[in-house]
C-alpha atoms as a PDB file:
ATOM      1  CA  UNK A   1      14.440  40.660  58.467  1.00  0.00           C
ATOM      2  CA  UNK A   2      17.407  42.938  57.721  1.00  0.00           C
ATOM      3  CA  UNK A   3      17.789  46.288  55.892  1.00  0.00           C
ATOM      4  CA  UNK A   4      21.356  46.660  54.987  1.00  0.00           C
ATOM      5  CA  UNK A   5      23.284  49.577  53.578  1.00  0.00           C
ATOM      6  CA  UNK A   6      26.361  49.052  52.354  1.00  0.00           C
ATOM      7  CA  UNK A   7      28.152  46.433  54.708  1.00  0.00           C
ATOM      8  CA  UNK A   8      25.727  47.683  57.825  1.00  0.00           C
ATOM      9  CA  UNK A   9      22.723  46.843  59.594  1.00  0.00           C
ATOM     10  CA  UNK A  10      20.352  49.597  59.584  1.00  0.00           C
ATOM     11  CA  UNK A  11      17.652  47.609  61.054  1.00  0.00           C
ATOM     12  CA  UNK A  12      16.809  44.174  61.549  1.00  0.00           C
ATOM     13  CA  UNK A  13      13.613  43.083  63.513  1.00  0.00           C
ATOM     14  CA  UNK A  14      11.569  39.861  63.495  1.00  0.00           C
ATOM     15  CA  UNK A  15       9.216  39.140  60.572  1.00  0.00           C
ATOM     16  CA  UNK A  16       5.917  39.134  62.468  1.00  0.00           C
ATOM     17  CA  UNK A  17       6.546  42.870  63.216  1.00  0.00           C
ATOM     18  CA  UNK A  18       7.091  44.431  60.200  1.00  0.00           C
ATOM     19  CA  UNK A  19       4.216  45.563  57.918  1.00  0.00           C
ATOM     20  CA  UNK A  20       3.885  45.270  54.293  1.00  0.00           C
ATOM     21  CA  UNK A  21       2.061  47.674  51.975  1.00  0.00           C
ATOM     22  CA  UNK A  22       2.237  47.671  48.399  1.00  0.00           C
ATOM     23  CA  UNK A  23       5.287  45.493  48.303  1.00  0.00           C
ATOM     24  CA  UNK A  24       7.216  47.737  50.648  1.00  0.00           C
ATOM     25  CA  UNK A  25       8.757  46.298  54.235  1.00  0.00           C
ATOM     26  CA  UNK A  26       7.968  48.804  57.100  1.00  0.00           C
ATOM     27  CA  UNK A  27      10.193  48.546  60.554  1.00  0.00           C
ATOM     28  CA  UNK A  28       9.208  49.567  63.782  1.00  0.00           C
ATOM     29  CA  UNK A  29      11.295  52.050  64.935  1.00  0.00           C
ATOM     30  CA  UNK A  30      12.369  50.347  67.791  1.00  0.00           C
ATOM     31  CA  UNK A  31      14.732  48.201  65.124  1.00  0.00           C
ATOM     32  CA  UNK A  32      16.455  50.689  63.797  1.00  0.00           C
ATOM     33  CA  UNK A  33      20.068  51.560  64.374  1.00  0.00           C
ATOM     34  CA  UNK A  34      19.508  55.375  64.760  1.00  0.00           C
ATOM     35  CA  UNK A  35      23.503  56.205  64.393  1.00  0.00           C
ATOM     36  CA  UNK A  36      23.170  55.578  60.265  1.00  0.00           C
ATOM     37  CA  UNK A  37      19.718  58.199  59.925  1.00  0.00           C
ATOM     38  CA  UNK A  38      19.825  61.766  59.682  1.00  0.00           C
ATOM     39  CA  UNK A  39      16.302  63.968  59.099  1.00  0.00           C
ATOM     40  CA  UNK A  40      15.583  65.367  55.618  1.00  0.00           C
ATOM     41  CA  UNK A  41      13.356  68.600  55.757  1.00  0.00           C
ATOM     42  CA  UNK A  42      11.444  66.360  52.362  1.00  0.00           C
ATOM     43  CA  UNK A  43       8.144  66.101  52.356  1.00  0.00           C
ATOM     44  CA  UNK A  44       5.783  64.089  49.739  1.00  0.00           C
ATOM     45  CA  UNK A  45       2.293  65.587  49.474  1.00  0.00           C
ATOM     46  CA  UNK A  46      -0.658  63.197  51.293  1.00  0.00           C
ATOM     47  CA  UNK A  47      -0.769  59.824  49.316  1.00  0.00           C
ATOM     48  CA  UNK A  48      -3.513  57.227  50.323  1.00  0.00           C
ATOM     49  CA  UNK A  49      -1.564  56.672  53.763  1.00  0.00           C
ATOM     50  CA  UNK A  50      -0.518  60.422  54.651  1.00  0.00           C
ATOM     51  CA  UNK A  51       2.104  62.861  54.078  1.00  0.00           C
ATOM     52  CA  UNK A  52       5.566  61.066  54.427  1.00  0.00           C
ATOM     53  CA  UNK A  53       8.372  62.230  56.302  1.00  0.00           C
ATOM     54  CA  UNK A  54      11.928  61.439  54.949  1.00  0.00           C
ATOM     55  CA  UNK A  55      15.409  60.206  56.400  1.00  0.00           C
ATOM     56  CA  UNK A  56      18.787  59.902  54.762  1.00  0.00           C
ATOM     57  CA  UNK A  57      21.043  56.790  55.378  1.00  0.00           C
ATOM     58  CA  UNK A  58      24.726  57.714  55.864  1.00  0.00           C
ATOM     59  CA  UNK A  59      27.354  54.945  56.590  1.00  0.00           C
ATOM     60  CA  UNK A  60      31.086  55.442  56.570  1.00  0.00           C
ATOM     61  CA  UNK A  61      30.477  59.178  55.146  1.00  0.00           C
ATOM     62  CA  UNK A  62      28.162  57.588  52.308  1.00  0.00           C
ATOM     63  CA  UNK A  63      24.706  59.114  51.602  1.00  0.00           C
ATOM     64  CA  UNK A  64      22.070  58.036  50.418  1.00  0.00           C
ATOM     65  CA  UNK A  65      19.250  60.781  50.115  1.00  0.00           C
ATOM     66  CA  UNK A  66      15.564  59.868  50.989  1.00  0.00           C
ATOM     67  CA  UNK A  67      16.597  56.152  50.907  1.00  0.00           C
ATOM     68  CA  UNK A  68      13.999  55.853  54.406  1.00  0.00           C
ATOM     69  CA  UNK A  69      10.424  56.873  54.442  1.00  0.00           C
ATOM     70  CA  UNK A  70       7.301  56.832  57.296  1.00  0.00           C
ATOM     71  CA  UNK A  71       4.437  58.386  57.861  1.00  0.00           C
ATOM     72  CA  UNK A  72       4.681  60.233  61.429  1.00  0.00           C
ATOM     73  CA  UNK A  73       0.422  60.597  61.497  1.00  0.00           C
ATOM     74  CA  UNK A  74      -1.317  58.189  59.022  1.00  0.00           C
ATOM     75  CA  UNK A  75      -4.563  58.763  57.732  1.00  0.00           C
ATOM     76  CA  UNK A  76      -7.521  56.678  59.653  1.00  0.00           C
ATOM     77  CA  UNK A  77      -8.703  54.604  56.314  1.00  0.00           C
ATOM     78  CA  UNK A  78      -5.418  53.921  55.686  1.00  0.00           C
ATOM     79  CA  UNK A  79      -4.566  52.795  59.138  1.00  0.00           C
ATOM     80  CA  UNK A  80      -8.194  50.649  58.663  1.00  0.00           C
ATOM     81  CA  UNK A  81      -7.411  49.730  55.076  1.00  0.00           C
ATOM     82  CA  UNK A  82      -3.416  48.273  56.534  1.00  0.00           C
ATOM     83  CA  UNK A  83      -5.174  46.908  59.555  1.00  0.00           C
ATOM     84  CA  UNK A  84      -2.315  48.372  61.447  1.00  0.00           C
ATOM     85  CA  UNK A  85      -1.323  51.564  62.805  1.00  0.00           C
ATOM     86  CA  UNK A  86       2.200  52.164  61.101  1.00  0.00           C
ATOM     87  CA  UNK A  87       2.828  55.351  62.803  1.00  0.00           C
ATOM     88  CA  UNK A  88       6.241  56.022  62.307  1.00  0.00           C
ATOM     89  CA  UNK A  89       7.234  52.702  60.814  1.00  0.00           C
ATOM     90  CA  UNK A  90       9.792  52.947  58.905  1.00  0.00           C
ATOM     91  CA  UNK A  91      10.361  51.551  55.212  1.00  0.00           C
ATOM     92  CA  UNK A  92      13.567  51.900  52.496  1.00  0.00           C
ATOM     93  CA  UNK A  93      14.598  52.507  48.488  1.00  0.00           C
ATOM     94  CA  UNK A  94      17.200  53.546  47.009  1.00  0.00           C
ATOM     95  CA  UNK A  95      20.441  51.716  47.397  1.00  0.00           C
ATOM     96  CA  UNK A  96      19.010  49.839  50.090  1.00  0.00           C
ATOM     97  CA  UNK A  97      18.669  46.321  50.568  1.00  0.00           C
ATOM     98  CA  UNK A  98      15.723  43.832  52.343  1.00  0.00           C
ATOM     99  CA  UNK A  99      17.071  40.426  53.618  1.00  0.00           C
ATOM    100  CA  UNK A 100      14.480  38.367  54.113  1.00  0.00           C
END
């Protein structure tokens, strides 16, 4: 699967290593192209999985804000109730796109 911004590649990994919850793709880190994220000091309070960390996606000089979210310490139920640890996996809005 591919996440795309713009014309780029900001990740692409195989299928079986990606986790979906509620709807939403999650990359492991390792797939990412690092080059198009920069941090972003946002913070969402604790939801059912934990309190999620935020990235921006910039490509040729283009931003878009809080388009990348993970969760760098997940809460144990959720963790139990994914089946998965998804430390630090990564997953996307905004403006951009998930090729299946």
């Amino acid at each position: 699967m591919k996440a795309i911004f713009k014309h780029a590649i900001i990740a692409e990994a195989p299928a079986e290593t990606l986790i979906k919850i509620e709807g939403a793709w999650y990359f492991p880190p390792k797939y990412l192209q690092w080059q198009y994220f920069e941090e972003n000091s946002f913070l969402t309070a604790p939801t059912w999985q934990g309190e999620a960390n935020y990235y921006n996606v910039v490509v040729d000089g283009e931003v878009d804000e809080l388009a990348a979210w993970y969760y760098p310490i997940p809460k144990k139920t959720a963790i139990e109730r994914v089946g998965s640890n998804f430390a630090n996996y990564v997953s996307f809005r905004g403006d951009v796109k998930i090729i299946e």
